[in-house]
PDB file of N, CA and C in Angstrom:
ATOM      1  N   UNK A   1      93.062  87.998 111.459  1.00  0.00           N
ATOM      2  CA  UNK A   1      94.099  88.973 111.185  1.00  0.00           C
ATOM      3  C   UNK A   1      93.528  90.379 111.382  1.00  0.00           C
ATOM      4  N   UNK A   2      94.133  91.226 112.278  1.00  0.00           N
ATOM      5  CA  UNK A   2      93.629  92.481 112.664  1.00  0.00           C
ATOM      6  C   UNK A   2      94.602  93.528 111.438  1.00  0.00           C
ATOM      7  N   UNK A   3      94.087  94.792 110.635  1.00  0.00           N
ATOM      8  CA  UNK A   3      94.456  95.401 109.603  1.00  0.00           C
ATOM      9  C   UNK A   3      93.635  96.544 110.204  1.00  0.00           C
ATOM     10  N   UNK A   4      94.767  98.052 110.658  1.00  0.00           N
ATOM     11  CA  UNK A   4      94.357  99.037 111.053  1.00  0.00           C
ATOM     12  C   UNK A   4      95.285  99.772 109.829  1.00  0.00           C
ATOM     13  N   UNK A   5      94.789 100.690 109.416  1.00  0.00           N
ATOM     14  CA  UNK A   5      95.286 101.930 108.544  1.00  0.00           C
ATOM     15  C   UNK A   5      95.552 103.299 108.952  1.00  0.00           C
ATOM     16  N   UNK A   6      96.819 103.918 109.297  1.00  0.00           N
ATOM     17  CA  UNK A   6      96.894 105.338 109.804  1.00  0.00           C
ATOM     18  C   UNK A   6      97.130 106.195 108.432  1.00  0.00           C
ATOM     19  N   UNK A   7      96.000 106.972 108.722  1.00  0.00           N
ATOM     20  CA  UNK A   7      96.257 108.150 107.288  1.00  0.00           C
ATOM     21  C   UNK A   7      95.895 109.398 107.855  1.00  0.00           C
ATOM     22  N   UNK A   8      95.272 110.034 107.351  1.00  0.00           N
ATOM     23  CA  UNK A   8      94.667 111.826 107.110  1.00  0.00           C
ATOM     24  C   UNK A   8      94.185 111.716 105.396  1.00  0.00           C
ATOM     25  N   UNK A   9      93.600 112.714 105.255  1.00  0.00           N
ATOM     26  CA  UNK A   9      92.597 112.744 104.291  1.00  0.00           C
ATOM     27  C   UNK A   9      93.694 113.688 103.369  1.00  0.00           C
ATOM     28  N   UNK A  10      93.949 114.683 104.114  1.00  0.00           N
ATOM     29  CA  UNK A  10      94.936 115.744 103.003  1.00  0.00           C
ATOM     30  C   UNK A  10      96.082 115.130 102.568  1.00  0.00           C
ATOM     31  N   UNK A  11      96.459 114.090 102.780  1.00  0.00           N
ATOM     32  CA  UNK A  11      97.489 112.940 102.251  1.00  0.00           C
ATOM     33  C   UNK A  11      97.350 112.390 101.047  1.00  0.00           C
ATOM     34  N   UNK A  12      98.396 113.145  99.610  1.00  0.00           N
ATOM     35  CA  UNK A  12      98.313 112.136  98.358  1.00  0.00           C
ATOM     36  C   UNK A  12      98.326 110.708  98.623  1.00  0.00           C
ATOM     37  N   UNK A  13      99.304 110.398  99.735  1.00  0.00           N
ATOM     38  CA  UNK A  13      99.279 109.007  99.712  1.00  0.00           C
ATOM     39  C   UNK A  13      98.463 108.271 100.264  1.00  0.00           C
ATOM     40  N   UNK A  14      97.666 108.691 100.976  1.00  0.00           N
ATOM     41  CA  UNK A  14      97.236 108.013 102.284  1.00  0.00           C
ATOM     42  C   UNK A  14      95.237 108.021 100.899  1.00  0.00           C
ATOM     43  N   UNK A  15      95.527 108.901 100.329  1.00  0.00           N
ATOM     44  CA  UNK A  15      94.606 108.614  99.406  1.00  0.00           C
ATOM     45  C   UNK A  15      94.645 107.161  98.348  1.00  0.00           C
ATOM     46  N   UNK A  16      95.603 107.708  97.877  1.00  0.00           N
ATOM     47  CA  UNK A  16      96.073 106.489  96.823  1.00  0.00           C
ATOM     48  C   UNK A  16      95.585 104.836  97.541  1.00  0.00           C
ATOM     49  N   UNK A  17      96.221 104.792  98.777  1.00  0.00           N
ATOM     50  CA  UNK A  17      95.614 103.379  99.484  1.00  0.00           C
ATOM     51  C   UNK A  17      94.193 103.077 100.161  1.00  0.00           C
ATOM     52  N   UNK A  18      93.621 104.748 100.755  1.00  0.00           N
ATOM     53  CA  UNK A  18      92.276 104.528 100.742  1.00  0.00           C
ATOM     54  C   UNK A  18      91.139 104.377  98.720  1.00  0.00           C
ATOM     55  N   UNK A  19      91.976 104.828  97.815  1.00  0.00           N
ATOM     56  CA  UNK A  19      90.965 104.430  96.439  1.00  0.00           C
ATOM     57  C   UNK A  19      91.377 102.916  96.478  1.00  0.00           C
ATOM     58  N   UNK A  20      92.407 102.444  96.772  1.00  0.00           N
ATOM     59  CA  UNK A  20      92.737 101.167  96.598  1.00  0.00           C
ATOM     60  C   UNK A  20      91.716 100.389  97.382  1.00  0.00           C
ATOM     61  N   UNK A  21      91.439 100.845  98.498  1.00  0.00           N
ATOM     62  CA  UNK A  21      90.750 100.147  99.527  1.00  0.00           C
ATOM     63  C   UNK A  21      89.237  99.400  98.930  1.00  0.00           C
ATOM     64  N   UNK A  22      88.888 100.964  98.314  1.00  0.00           N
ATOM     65  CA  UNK A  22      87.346 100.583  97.380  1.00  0.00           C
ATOM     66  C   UNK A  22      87.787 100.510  96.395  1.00  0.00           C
ATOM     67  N   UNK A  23      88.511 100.115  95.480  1.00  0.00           N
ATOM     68  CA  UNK A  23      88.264  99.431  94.685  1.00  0.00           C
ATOM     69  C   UNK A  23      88.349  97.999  94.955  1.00  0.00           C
ATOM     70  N   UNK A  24      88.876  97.531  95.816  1.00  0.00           N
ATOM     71  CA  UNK A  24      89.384  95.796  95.812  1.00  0.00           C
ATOM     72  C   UNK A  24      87.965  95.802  97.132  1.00  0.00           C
ATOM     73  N   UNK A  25      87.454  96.799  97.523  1.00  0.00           N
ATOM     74  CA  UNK A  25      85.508  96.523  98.380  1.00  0.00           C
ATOM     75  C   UNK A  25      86.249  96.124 100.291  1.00  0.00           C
ATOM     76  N   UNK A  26      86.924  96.343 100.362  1.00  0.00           N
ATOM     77  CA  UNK A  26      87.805  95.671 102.161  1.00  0.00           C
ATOM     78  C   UNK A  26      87.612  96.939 102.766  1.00  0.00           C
ATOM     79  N   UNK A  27      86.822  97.715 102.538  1.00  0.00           N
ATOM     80  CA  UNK A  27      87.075  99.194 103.569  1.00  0.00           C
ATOM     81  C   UNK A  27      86.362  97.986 105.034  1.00  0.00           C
ATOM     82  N   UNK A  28      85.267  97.605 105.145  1.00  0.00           N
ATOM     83  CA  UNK A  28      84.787  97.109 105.991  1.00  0.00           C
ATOM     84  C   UNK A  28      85.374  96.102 106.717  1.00  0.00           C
ATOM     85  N   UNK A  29      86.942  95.596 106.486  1.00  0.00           N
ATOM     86  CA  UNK A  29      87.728  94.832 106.913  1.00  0.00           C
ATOM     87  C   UNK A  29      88.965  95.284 107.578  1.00  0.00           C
ATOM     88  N   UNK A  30      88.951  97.030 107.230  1.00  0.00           N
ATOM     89  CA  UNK A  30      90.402  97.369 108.053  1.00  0.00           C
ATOM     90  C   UNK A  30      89.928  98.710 108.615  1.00  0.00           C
ATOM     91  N   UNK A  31      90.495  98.707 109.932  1.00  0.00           N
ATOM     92  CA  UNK A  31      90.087  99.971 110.703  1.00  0.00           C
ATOM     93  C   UNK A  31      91.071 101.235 110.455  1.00  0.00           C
ATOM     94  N   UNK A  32      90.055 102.271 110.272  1.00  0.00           N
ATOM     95  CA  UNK A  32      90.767 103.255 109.355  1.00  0.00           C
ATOM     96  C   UNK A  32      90.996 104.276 110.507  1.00  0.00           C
ATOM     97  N   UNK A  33      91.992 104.632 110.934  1.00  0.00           N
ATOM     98  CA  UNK A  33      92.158 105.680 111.756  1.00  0.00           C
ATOM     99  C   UNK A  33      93.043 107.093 111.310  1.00  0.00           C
ATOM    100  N   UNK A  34      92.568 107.757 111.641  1.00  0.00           N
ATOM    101  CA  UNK A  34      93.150 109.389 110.879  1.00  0.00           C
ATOM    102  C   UNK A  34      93.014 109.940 111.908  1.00  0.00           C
ATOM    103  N   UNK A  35      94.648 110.448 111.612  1.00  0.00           N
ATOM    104  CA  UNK A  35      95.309 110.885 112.698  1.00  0.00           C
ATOM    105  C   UNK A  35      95.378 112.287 113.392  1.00  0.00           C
ATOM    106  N   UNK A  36      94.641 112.890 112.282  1.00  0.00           N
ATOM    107  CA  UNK A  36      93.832 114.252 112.472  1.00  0.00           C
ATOM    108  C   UNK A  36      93.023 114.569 112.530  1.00  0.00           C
ATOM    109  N   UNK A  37      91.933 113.603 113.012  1.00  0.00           N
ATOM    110  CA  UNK A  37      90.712 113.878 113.572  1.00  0.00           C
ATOM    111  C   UNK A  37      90.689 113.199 115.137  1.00  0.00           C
ATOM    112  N   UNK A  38      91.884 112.479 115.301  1.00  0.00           N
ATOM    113  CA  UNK A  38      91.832 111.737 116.964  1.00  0.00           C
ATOM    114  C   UNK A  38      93.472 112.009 117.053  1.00  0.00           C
ATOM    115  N   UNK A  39      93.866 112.965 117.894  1.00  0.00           N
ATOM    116  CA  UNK A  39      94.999 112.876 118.339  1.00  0.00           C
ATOM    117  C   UNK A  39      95.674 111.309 119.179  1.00  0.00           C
ATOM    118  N   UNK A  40      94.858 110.796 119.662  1.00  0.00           N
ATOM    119  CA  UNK A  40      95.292 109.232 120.322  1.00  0.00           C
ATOM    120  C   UNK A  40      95.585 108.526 119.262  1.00  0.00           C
ATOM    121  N   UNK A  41      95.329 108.390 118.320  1.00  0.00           N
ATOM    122  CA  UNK A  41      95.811 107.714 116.861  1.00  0.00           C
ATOM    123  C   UNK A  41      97.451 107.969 116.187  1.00  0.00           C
ATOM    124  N   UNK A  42      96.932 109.381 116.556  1.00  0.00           N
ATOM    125  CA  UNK A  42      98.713 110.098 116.163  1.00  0.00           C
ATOM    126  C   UNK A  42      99.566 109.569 117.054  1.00  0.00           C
ATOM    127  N   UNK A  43      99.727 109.445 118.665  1.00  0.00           N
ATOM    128  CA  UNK A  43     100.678 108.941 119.459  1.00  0.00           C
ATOM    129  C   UNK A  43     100.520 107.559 119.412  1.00  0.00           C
ATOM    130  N   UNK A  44      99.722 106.841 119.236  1.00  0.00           N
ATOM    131  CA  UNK A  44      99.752 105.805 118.806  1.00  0.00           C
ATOM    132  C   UNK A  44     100.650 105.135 118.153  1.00  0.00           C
ATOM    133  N   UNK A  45     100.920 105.887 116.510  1.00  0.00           N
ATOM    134  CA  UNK A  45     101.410 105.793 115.205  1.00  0.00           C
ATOM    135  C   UNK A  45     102.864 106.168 115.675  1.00  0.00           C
ATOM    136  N   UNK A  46     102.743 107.303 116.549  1.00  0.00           N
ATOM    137  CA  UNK A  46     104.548 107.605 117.341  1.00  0.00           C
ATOM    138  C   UNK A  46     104.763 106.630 118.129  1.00  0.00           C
ATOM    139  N   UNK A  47     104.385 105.957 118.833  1.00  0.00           N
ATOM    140  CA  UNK A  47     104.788 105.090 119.474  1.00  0.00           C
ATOM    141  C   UNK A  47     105.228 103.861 118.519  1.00  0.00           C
ATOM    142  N   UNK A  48     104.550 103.461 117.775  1.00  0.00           N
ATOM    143  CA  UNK A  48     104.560 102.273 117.028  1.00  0.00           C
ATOM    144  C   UNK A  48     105.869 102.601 116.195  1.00  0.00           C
ATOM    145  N   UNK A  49     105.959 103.610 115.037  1.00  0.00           N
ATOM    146  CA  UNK A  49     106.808 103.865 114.157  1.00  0.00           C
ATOM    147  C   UNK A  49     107.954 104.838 114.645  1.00  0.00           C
ATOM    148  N   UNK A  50     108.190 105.383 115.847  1.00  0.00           N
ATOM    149  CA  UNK A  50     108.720 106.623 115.756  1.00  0.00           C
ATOM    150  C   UNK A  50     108.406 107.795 115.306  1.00  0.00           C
ATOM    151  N   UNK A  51     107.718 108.070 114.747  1.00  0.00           N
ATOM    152  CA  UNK A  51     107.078 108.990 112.950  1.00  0.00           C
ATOM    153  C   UNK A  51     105.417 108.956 112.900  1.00  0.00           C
ATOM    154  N   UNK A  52     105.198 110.420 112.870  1.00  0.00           N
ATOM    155  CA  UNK A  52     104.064 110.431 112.103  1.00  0.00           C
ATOM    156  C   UNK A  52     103.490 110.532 110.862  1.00  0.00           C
ATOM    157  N   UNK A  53     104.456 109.942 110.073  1.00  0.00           N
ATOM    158  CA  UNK A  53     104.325 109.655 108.498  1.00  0.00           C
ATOM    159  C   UNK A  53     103.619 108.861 107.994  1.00  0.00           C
ATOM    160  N   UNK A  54     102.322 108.811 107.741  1.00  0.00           N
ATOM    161  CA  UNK A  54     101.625 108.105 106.826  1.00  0.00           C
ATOM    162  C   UNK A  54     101.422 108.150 105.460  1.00  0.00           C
ATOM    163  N   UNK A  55     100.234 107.063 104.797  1.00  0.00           N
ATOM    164  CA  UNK A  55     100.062 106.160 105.235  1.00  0.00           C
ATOM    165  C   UNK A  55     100.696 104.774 105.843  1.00  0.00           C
ATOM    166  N   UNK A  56     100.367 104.070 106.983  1.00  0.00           N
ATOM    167  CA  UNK A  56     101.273 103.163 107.608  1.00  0.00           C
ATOM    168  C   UNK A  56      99.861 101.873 107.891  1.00  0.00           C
ATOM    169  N   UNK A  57      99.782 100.786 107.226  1.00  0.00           N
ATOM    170  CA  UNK A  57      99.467  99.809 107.606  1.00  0.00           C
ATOM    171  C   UNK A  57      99.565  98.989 108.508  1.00  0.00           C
ATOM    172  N   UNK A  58      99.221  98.503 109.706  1.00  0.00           N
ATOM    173  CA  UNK A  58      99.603  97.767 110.303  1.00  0.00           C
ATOM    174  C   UNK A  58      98.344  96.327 110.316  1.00  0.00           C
ATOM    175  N   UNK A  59      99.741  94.994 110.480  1.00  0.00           N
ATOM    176  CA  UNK A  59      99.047  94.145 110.138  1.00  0.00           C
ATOM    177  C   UNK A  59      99.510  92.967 111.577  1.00  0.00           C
ATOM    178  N   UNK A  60      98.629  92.273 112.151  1.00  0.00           N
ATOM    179  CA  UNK A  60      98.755  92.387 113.402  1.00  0.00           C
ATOM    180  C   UNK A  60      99.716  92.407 113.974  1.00  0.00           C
ATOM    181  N   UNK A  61      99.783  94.128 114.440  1.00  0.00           N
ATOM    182  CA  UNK A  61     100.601  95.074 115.393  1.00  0.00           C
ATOM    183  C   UNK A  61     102.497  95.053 114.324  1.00  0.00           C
ATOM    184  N   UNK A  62     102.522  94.529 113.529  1.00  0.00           N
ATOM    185  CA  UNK A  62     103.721  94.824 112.693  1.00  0.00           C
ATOM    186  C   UNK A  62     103.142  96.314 111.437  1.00  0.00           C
ATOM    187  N   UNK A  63     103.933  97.347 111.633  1.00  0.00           N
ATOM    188  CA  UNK A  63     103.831  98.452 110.337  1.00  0.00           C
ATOM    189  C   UNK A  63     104.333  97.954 109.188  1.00  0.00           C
ATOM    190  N   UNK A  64     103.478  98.167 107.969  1.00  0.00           N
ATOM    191  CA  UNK A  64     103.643  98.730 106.346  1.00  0.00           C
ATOM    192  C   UNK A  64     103.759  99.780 106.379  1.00  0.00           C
ATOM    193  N   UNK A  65     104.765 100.530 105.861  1.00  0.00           N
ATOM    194  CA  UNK A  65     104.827 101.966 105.532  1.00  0.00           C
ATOM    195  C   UNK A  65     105.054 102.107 103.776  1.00  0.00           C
ATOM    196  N   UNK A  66     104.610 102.720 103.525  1.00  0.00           N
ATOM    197  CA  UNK A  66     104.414 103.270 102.128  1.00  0.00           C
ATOM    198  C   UNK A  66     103.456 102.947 101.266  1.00  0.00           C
ATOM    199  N   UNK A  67     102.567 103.740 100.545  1.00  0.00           N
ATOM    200  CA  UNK A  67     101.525 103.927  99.380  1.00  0.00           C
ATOM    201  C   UNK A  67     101.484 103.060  98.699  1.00  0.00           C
ATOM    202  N   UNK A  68     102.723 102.358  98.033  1.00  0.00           N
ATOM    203  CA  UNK A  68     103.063 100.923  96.943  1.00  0.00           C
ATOM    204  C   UNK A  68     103.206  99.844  97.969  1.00  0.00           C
ATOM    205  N   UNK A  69     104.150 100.025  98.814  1.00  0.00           N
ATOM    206  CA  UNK A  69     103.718  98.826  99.608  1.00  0.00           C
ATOM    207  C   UNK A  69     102.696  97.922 100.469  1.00  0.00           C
ATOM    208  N   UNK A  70     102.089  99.117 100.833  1.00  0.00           N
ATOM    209  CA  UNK A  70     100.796  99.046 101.203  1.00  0.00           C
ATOM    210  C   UNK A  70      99.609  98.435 100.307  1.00  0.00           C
ATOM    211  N   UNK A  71      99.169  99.103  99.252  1.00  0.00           N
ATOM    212  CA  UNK A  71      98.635  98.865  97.869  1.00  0.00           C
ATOM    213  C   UNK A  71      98.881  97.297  97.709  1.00  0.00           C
ATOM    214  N   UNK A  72     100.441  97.233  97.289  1.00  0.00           N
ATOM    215  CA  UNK A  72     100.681  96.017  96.987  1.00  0.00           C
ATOM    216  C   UNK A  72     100.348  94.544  97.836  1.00  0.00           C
ATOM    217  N   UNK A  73     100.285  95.037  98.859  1.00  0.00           N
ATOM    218  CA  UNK A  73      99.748  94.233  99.986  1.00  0.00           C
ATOM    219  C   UNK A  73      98.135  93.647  99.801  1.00  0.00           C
ATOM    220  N   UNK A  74      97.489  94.900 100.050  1.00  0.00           N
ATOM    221  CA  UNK A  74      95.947  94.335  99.527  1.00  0.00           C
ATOM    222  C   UNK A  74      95.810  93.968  98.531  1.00  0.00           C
ATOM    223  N   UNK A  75      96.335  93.980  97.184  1.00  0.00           N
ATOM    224  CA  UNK A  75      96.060  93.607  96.495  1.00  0.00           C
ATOM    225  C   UNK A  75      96.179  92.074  96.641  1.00  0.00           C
ATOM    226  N   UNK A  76      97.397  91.942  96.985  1.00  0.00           N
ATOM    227  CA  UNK A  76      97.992  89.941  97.000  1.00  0.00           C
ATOM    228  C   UNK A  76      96.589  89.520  98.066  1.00  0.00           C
ATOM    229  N   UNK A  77      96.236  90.610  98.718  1.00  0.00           N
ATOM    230  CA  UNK A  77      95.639  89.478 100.312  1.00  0.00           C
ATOM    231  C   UNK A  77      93.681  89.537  99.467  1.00  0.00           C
ATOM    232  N   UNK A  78      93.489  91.023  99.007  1.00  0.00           N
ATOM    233  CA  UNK A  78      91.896  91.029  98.588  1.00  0.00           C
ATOM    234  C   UNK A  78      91.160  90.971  97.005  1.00  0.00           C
ATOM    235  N   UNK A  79      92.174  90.689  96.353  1.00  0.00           N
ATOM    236  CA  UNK A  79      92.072  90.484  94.876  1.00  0.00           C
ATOM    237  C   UNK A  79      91.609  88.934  94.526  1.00  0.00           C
TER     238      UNK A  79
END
């Protein structure tokens, strides 16, 4: 199962699911891409969602969008 993460750092939310990340220890299991340090990430995330609204999970090539849903996700899959 491929698990890529689109965030930015100045993002309340995109925080909230990266503390989630370390706490449940899976940073080393999902590729973290931020979308403001690689513009190809951002059109990426437009292509995929329409929107550059993160955080957006994707789990192979289908989007999670939102902070709780997201969250809630790792938790069921790395807990």
């Amino acid at each position: 199962m491929e698990l890529e993460l689109y965030f930015y750092n100045e993002c309340g939310f995109s925080q909230s699911v990266l503390n989630c990340m370390a706490n449940l220890h899976c940073e080393d299991q999902i590729t973290k891409k931020n979308i403001r340090e690689n513009p190809e990430y951002e059109k990426e995330l437009i292509t995929l969602c329409g929107a550059k609204t993160v955080p957006v999970l994707v789990i192979d090539g289908k989007p999670l969008r939102g902070s709780e849903e997201i969250s809630q996700y790792l938790v069921g899959k790395f807990l």
